[in-house]
PDB file of N, CA and C in Angstrom:
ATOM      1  N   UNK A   1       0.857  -1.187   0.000  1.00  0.00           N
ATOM      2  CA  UNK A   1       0.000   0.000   0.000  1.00  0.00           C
ATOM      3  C   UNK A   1       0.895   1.239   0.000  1.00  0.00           C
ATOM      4  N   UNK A   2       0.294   2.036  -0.535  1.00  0.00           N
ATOM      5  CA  UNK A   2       1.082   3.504  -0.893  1.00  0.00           C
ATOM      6  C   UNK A   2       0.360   4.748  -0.872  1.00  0.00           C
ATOM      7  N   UNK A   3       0.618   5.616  -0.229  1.00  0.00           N
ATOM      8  CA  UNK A   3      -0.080   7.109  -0.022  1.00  0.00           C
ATOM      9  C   UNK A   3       0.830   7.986  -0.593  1.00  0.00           C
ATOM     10  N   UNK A   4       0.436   9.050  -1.351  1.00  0.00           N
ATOM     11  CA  UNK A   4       1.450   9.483  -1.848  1.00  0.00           C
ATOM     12  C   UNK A   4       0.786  11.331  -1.577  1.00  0.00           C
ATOM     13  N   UNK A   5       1.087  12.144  -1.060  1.00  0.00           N
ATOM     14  CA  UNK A   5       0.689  13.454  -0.875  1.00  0.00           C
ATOM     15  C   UNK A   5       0.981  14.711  -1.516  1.00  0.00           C
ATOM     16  N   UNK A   6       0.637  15.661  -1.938  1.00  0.00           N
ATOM     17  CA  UNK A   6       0.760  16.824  -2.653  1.00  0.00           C
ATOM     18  C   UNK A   6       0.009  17.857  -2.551  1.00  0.00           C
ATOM     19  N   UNK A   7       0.883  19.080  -2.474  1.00  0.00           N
ATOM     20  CA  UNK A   7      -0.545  19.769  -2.330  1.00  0.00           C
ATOM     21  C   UNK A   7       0.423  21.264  -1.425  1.00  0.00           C
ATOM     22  N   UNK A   8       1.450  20.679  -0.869  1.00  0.00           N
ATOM     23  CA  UNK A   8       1.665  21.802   0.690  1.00  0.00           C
ATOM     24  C   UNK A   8       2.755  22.602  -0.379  1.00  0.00           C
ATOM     25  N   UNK A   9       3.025  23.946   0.541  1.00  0.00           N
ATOM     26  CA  UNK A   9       3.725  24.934   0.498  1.00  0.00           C
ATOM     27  C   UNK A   9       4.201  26.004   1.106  1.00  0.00           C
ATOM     28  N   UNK A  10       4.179  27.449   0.644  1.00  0.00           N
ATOM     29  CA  UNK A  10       4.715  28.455   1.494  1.00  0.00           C
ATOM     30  C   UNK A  10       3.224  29.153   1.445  1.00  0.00           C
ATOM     31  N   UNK A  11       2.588  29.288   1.883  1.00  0.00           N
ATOM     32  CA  UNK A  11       1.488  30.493   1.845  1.00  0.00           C
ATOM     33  C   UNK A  11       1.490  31.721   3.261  1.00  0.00           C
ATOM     34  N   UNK A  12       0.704  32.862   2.699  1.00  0.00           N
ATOM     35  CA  UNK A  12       0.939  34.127   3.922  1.00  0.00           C
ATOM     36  C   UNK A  12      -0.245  33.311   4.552  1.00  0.00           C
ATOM     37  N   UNK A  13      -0.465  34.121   5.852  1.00  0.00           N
ATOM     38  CA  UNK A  13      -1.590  33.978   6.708  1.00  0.00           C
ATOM     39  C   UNK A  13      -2.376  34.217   6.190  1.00  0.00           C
ATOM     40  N   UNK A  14      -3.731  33.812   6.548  1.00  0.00           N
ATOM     41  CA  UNK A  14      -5.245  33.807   5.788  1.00  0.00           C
ATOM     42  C   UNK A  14      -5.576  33.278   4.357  1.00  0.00           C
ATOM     43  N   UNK A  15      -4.877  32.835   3.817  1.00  0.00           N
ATOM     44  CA  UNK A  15      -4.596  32.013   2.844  1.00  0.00           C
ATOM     45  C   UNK A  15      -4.588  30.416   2.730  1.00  0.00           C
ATOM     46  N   UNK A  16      -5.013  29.787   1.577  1.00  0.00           N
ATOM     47  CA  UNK A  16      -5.717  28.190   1.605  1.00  0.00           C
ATOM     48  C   UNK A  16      -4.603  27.688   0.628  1.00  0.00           C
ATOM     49  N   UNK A  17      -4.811  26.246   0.733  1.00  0.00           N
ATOM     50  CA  UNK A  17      -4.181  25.199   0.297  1.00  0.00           C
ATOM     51  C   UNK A  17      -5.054  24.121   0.673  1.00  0.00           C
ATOM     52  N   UNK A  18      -4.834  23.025  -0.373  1.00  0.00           N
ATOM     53  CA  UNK A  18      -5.388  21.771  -0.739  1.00  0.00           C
ATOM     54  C   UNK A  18      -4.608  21.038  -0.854  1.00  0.00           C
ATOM     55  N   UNK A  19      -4.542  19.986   0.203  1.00  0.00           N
ATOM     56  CA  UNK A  19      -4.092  18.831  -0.042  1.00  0.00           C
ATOM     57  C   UNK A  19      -4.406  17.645  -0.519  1.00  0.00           C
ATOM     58  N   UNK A  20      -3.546  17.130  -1.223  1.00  0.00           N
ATOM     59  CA  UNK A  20      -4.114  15.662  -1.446  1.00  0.00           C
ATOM     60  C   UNK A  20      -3.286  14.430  -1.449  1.00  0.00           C
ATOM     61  N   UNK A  21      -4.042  13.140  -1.045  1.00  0.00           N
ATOM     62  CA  UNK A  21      -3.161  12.088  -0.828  1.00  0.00           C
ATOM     63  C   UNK A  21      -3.797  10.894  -1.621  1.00  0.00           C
ATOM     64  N   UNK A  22      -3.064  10.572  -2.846  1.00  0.00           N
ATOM     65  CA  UNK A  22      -3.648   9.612  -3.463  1.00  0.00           C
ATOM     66  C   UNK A  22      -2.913   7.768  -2.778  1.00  0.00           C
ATOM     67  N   UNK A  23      -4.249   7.337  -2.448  1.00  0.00           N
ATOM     68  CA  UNK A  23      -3.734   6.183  -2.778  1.00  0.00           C
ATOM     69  C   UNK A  23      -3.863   4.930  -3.448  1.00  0.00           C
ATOM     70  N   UNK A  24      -2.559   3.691  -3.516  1.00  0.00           N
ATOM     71  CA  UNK A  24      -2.579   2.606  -4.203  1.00  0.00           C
ATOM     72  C   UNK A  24      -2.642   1.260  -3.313  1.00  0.00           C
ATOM     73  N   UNK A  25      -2.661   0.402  -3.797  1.00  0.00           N
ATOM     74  CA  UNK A  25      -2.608  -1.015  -3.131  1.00  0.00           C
ATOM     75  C   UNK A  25      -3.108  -1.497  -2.632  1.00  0.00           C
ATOM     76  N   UNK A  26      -4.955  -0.859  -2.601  1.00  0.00           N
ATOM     77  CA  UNK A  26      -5.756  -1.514  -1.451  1.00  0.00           C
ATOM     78  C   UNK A  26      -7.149  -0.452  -1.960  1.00  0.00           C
ATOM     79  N   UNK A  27      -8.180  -1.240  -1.646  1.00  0.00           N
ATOM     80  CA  UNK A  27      -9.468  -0.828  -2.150  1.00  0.00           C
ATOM     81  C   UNK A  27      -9.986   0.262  -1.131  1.00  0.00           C
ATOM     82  N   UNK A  28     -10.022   1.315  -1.740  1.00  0.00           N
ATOM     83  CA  UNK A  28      -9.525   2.780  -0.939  1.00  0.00           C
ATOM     84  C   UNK A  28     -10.675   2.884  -0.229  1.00  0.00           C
ATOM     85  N   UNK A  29     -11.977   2.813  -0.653  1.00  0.00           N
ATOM     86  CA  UNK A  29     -13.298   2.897  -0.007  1.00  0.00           C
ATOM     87  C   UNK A  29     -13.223   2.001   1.080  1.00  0.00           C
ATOM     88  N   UNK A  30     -12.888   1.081   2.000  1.00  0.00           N
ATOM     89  CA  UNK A  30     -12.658   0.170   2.217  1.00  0.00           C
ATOM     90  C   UNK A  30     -11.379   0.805   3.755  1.00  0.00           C
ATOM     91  N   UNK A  31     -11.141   1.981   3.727  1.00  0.00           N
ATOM     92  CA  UNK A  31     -10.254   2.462   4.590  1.00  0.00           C
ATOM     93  C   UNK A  31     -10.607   4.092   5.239  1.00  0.00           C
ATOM     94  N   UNK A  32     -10.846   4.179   6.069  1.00  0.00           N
ATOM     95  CA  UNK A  32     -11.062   5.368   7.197  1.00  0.00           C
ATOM     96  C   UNK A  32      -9.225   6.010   6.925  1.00  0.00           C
ATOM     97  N   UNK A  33      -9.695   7.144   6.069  1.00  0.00           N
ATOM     98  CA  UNK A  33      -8.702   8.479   5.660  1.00  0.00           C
ATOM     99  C   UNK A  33      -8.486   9.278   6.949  1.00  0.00           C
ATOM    100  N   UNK A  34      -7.047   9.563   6.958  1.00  0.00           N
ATOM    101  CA  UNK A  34      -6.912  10.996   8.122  1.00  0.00           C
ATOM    102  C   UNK A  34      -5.852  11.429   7.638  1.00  0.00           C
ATOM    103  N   UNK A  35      -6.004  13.270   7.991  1.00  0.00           N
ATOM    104  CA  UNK A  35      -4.830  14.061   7.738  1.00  0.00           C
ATOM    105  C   UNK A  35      -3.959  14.166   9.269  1.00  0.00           C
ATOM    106  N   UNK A  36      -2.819  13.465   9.605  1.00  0.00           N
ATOM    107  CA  UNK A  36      -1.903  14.753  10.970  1.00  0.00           C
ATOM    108  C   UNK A  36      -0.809  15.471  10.783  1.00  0.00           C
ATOM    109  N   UNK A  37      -0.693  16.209  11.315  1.00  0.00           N
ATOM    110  CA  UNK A  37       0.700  16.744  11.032  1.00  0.00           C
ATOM    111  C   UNK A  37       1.145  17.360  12.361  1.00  0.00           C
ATOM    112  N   UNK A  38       2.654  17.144  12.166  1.00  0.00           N
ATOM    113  CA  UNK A  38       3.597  17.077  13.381  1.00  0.00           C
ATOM    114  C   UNK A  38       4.745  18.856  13.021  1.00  0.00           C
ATOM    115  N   UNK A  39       4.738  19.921  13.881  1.00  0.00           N
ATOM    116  CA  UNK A  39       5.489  20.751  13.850  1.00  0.00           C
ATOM    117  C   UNK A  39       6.538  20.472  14.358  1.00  0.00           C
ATOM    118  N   UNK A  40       7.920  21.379  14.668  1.00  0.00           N
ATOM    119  CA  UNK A  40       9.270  20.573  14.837  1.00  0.00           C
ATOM    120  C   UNK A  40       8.665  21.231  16.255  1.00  0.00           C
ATOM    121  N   UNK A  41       9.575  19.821  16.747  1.00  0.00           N
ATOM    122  CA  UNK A  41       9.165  20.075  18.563  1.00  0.00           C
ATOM    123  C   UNK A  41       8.038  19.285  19.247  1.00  0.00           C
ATOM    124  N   UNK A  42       7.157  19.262  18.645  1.00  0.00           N
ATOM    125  CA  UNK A  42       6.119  18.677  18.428  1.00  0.00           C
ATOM    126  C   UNK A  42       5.463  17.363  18.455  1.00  0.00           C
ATOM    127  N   UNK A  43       4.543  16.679  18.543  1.00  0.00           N
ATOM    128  CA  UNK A  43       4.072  15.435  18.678  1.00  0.00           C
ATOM    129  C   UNK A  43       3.289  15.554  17.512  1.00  0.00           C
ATOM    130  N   UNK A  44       2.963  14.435  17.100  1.00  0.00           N
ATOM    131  CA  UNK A  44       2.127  14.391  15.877  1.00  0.00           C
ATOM    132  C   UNK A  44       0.735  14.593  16.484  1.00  0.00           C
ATOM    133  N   UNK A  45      -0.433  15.289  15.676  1.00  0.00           N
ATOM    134  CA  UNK A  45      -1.657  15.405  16.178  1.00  0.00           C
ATOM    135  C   UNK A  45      -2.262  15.302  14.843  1.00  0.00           C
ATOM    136  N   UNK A  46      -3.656  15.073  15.431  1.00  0.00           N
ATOM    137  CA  UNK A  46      -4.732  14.273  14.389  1.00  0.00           C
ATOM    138  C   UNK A  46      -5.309  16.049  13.601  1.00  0.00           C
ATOM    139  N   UNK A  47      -5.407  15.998  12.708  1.00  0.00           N
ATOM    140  CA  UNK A  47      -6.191  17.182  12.100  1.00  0.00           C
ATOM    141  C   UNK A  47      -7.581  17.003  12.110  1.00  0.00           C
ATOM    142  N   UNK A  48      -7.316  16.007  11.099  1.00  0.00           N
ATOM    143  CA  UNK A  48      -8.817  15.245  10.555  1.00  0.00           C
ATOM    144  C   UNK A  48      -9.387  13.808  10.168  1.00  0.00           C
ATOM    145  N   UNK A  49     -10.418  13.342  10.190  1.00  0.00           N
ATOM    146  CA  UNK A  49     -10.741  12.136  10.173  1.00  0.00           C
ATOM    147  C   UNK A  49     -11.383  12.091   8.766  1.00  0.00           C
ATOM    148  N   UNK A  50     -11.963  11.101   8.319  1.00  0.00           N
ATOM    149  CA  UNK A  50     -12.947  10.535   7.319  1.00  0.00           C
ATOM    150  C   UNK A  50     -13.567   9.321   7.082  1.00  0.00           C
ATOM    151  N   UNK A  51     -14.777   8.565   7.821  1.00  0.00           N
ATOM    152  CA  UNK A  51     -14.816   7.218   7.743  1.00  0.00           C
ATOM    153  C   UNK A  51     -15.222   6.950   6.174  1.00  0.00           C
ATOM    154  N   UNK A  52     -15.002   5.861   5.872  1.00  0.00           N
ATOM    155  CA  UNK A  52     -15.760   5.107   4.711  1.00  0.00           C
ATOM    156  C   UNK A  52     -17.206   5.368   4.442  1.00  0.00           C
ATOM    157  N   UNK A  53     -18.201   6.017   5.629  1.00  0.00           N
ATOM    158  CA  UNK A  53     -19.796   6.073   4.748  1.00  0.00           C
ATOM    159  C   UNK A  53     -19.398   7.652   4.635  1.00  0.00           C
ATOM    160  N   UNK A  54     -18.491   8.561   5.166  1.00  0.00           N
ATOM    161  CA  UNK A  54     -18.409   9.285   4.797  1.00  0.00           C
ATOM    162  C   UNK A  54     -18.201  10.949   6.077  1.00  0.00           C
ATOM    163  N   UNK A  55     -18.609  10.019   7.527  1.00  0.00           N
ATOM    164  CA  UNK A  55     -18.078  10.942   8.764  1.00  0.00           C
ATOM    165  C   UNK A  55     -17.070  11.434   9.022  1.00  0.00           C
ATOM    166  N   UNK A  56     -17.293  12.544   9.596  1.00  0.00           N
ATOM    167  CA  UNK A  56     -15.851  13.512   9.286  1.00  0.00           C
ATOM    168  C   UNK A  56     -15.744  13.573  10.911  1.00  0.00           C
ATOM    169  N   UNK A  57     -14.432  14.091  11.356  1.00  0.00           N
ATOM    170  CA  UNK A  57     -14.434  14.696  12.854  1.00  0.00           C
ATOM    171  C   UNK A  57     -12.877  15.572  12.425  1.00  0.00           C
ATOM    172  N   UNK A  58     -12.823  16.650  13.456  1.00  0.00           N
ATOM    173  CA  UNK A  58     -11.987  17.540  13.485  1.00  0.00           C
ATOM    174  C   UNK A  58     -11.044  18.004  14.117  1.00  0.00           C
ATOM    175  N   UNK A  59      -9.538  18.100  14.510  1.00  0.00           N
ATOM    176  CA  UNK A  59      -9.145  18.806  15.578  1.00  0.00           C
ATOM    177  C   UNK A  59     -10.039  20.311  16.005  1.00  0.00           C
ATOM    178  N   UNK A  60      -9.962  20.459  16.972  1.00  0.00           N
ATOM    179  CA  UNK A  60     -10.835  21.872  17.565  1.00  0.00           C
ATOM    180  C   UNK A  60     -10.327  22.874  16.819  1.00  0.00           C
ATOM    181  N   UNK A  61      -8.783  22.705  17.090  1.00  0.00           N
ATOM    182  CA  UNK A  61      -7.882  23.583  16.033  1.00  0.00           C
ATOM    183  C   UNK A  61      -8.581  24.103  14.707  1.00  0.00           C
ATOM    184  N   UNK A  62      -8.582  23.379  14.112  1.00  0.00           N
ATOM    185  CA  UNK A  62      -9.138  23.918  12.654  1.00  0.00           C
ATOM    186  C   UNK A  62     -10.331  23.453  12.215  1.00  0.00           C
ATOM    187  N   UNK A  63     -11.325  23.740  13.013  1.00  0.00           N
ATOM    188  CA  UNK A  63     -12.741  23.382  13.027  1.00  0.00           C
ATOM    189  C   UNK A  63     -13.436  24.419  12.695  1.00  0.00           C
ATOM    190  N   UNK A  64     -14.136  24.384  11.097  1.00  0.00           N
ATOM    191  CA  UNK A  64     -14.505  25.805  10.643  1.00  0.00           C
ATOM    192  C   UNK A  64     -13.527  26.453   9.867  1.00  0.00           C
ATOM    193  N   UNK A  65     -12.239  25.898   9.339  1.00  0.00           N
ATOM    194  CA  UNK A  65     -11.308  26.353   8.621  1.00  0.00           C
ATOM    195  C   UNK A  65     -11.206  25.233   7.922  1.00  0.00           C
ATOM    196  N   UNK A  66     -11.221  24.318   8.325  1.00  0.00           N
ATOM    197  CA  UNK A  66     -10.175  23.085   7.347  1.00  0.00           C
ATOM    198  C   UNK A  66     -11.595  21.900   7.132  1.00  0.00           C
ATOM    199  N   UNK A  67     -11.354  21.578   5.508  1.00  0.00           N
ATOM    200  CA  UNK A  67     -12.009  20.613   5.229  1.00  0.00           C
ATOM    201  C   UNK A  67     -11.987  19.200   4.422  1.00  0.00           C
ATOM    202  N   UNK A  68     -12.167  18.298   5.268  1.00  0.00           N
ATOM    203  CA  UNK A  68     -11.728  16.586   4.509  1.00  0.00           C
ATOM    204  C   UNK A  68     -12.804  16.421   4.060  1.00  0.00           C
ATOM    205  N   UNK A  69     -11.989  15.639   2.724  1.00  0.00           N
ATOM    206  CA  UNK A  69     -12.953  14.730   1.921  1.00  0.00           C
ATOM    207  C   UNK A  69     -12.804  13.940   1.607  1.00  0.00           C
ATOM    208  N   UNK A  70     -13.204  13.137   0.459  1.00  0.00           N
ATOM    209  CA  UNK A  70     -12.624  12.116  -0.113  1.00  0.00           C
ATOM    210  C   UNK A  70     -13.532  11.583  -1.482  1.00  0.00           C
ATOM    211  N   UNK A  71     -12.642  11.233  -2.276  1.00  0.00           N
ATOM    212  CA  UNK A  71     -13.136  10.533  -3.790  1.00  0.00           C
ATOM    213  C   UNK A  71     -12.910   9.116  -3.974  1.00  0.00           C
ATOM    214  N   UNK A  72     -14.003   8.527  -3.746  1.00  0.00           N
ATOM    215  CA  UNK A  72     -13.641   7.051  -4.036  1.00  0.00           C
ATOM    216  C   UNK A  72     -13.151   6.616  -5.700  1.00  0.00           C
ATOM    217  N   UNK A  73     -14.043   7.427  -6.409  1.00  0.00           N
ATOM    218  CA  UNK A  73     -13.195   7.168  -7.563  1.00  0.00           C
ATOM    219  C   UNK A  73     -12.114   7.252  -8.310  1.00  0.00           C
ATOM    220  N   UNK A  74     -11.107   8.193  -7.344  1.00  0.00           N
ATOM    221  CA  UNK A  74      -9.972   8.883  -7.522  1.00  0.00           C
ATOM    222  C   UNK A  74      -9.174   8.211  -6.770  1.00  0.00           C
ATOM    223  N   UNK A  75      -9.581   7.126  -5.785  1.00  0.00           N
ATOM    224  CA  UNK A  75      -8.743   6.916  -4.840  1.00  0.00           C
ATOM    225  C   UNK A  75      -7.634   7.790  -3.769  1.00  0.00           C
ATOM    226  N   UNK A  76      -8.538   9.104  -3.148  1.00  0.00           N
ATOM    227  CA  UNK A  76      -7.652  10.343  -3.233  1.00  0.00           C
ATOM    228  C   UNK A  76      -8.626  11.012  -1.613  1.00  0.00           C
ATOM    229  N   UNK A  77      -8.101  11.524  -1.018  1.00  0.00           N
ATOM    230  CA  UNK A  77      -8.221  12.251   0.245  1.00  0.00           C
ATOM    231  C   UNK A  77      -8.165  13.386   0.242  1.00  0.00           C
ATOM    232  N   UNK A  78      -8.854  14.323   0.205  1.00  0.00           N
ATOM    233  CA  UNK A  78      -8.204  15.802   0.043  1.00  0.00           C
ATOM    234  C   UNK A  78      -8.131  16.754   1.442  1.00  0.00           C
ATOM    235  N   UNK A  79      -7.508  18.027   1.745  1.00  0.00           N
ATOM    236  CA  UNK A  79      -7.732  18.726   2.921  1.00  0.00           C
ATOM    237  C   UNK A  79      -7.817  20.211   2.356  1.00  0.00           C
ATOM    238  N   UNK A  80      -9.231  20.269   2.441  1.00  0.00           N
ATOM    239  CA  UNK A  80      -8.953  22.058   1.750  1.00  0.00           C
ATOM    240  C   UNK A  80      -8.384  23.074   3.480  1.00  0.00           C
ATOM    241  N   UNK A  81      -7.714  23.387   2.914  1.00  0.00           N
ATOM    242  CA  UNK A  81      -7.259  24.685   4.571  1.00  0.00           C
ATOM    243  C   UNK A  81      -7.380  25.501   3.795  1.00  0.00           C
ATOM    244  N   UNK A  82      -8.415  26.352   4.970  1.00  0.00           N
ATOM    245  CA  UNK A  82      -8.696  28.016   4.586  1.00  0.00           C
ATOM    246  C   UNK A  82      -8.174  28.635   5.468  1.00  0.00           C
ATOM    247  N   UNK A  83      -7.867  30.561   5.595  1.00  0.00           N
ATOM    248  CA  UNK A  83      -7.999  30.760   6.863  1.00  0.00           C
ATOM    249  C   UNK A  83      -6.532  30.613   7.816  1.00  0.00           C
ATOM    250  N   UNK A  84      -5.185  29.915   6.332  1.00  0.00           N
ATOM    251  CA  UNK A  84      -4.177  29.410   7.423  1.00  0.00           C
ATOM    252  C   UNK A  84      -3.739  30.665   8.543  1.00  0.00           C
ATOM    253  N   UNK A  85      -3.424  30.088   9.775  1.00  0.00           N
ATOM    254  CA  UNK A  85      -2.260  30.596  10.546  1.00  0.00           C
ATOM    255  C   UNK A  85      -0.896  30.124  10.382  1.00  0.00           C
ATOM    256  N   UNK A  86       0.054  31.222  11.282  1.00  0.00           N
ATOM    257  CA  UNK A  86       1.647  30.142  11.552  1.00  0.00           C
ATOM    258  C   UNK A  86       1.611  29.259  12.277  1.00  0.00           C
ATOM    259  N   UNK A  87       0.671  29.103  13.009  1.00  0.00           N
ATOM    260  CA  UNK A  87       0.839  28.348  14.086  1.00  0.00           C
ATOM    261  C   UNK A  87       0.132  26.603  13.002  1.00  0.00           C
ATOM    262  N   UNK A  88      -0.161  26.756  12.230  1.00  0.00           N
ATOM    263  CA  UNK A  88      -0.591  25.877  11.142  1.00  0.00           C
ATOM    264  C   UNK A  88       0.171  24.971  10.929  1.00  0.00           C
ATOM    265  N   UNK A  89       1.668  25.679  10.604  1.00  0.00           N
ATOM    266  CA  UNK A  89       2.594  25.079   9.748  1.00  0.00           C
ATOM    267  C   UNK A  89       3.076  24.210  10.514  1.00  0.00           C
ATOM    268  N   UNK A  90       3.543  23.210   9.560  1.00  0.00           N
ATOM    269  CA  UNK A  90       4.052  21.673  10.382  1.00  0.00           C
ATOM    270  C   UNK A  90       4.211  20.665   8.703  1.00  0.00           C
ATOM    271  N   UNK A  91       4.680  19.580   8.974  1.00  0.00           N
ATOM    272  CA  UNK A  91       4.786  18.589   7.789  1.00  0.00           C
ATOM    273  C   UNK A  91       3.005  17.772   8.223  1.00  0.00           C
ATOM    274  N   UNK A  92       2.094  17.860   7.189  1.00  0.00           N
ATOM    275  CA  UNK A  92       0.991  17.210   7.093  1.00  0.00           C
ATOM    276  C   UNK A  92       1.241  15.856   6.426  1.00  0.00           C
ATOM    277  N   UNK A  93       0.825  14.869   7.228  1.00  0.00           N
ATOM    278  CA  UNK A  93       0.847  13.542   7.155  1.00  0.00           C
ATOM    279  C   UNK A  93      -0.127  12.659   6.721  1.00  0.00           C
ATOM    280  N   UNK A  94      -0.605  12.084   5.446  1.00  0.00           N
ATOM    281  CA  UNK A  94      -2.136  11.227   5.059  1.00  0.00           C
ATOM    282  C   UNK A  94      -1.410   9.880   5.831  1.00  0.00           C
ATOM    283  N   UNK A  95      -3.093   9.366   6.153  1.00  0.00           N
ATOM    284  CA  UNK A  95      -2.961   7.818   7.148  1.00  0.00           C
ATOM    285  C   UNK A  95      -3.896   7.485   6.631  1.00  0.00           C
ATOM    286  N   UNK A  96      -3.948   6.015   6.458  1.00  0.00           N
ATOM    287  CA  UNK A  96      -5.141   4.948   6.549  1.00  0.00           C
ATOM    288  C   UNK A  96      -5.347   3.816   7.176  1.00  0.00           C
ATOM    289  N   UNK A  97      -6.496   3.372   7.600  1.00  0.00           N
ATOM    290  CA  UNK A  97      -6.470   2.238   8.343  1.00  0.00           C
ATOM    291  C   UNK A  97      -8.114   1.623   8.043  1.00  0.00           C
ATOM    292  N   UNK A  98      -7.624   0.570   7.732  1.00  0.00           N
ATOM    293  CA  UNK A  98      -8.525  -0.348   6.873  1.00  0.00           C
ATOM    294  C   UNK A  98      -9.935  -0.461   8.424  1.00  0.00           C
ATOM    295  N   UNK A  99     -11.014  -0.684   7.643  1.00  0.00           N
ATOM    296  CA  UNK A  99     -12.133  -0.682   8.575  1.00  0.00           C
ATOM    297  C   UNK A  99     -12.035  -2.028   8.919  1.00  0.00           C
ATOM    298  N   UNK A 100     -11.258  -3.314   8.576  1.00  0.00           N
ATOM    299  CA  UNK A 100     -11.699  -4.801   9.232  1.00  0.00           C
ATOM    300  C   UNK A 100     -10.765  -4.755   9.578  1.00  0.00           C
ATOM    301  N   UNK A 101      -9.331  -5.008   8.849  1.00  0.00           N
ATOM    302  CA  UNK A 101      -7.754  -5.512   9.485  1.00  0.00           C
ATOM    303  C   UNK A 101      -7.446  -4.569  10.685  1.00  0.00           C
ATOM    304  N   UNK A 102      -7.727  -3.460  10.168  1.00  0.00           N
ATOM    305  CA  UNK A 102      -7.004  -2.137  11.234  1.00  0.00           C
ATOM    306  C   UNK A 102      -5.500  -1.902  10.870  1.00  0.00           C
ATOM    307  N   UNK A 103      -5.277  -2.468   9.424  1.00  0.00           N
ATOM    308  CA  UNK A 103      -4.011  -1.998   9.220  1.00  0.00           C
ATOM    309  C   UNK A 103      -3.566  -0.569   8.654  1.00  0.00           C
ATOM    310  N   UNK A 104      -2.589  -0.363   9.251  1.00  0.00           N
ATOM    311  CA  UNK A 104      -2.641   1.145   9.026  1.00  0.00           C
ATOM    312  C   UNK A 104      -1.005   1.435   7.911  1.00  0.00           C
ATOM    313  N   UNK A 105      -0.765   2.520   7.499  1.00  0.00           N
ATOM    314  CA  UNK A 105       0.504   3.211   6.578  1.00  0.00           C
ATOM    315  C   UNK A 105      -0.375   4.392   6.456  1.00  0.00           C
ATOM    316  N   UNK A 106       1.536   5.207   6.540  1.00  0.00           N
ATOM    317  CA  UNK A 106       1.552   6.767   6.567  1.00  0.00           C
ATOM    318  C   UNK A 106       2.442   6.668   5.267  1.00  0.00           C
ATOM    319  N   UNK A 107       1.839   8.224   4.529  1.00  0.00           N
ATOM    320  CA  UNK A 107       2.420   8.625   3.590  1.00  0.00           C
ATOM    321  C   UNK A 107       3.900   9.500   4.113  1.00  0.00           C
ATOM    322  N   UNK A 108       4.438  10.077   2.959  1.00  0.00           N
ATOM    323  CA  UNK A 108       6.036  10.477   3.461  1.00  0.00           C
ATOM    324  C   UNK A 108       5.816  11.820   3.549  1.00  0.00           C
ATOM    325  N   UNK A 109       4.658  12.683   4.138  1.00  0.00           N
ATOM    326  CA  UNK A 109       4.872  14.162   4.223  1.00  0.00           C
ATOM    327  C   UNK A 109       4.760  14.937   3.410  1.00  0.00           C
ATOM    328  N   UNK A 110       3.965  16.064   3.431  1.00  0.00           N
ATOM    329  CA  UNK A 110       3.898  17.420   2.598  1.00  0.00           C
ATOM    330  C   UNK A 110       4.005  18.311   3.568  1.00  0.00           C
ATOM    331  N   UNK A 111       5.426  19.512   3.220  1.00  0.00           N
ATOM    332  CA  UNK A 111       5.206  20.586   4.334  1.00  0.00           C
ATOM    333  C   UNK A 111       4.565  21.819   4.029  1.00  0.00           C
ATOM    334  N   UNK A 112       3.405  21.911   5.244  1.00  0.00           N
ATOM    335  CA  UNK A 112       2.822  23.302   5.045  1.00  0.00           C
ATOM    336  C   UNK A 112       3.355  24.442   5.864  1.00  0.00           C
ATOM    337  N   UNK A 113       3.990  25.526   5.275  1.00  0.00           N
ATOM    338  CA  UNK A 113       4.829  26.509   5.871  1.00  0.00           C
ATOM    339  C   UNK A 113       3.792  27.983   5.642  1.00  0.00           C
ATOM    340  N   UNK A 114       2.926  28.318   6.752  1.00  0.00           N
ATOM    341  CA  UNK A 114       2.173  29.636   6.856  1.00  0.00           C
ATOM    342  C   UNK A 114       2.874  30.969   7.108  1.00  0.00           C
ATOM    343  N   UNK A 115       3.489  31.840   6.947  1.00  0.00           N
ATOM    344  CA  UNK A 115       3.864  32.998   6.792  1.00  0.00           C
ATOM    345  C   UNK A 115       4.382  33.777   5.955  1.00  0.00           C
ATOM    346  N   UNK A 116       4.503  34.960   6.854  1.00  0.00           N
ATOM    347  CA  UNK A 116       4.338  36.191   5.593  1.00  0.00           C
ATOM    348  C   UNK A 116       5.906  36.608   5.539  1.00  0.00           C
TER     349      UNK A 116
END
């Protein structure tokens, strides 16, 4: 299985970016999507969730700014961020974990860097 992410960059404050994490090797509908991302110093924290019928949940953090989705036909996860802060920036991480096995893989990072 393979996640592969794109999407991050340099943006000023109040400003959006879309991420996305396509993946391979496993029947994508079939796996509960999440975005985290870890700043330096930092512990990794959950952003966002996405089950398979389609439930979302949020860090508090960016609740009302940031939004998951997902395309089953694309095999693809997306994170629209609106609204960024600095306090934002960190390397954003796609995860999956299958709804029966519970097996999980992380993709290799996209860094989102917020300032002006």
């Amino acid at each position: 299985v393979q996640l592969v992410e794109s999407g991050g960059g340099l943006v000023q404050p109040g400003g959006s970016l879309r991420l996305s994490c396509v993946v391979s090797g496993t029947i994508f509908s079939n796996n509960i999507m999440a975005w985290y991302r870890q700043a330096p110093g930092k512990q990794r924290e959950l952003v966002a969730a996405i089950t398979t019928s389609g439930s979302t949940n949020y860090a508090d953090s960016v609740k009302g700014r940031f939004t998951i989705s997902r395309d089953n036909a694309k095999n693809t996860v997306y994170l629209q961020m609106n609204s960024l802060k600095p306090e934002d920036t960190a390397v954003y991480y796609c995860s999956r974990t299958h709804k029966w096995t519970k097996e999980n893989t992380w993709g290799q990072g996209t860094q989102v860097t917020v300032s002006s």
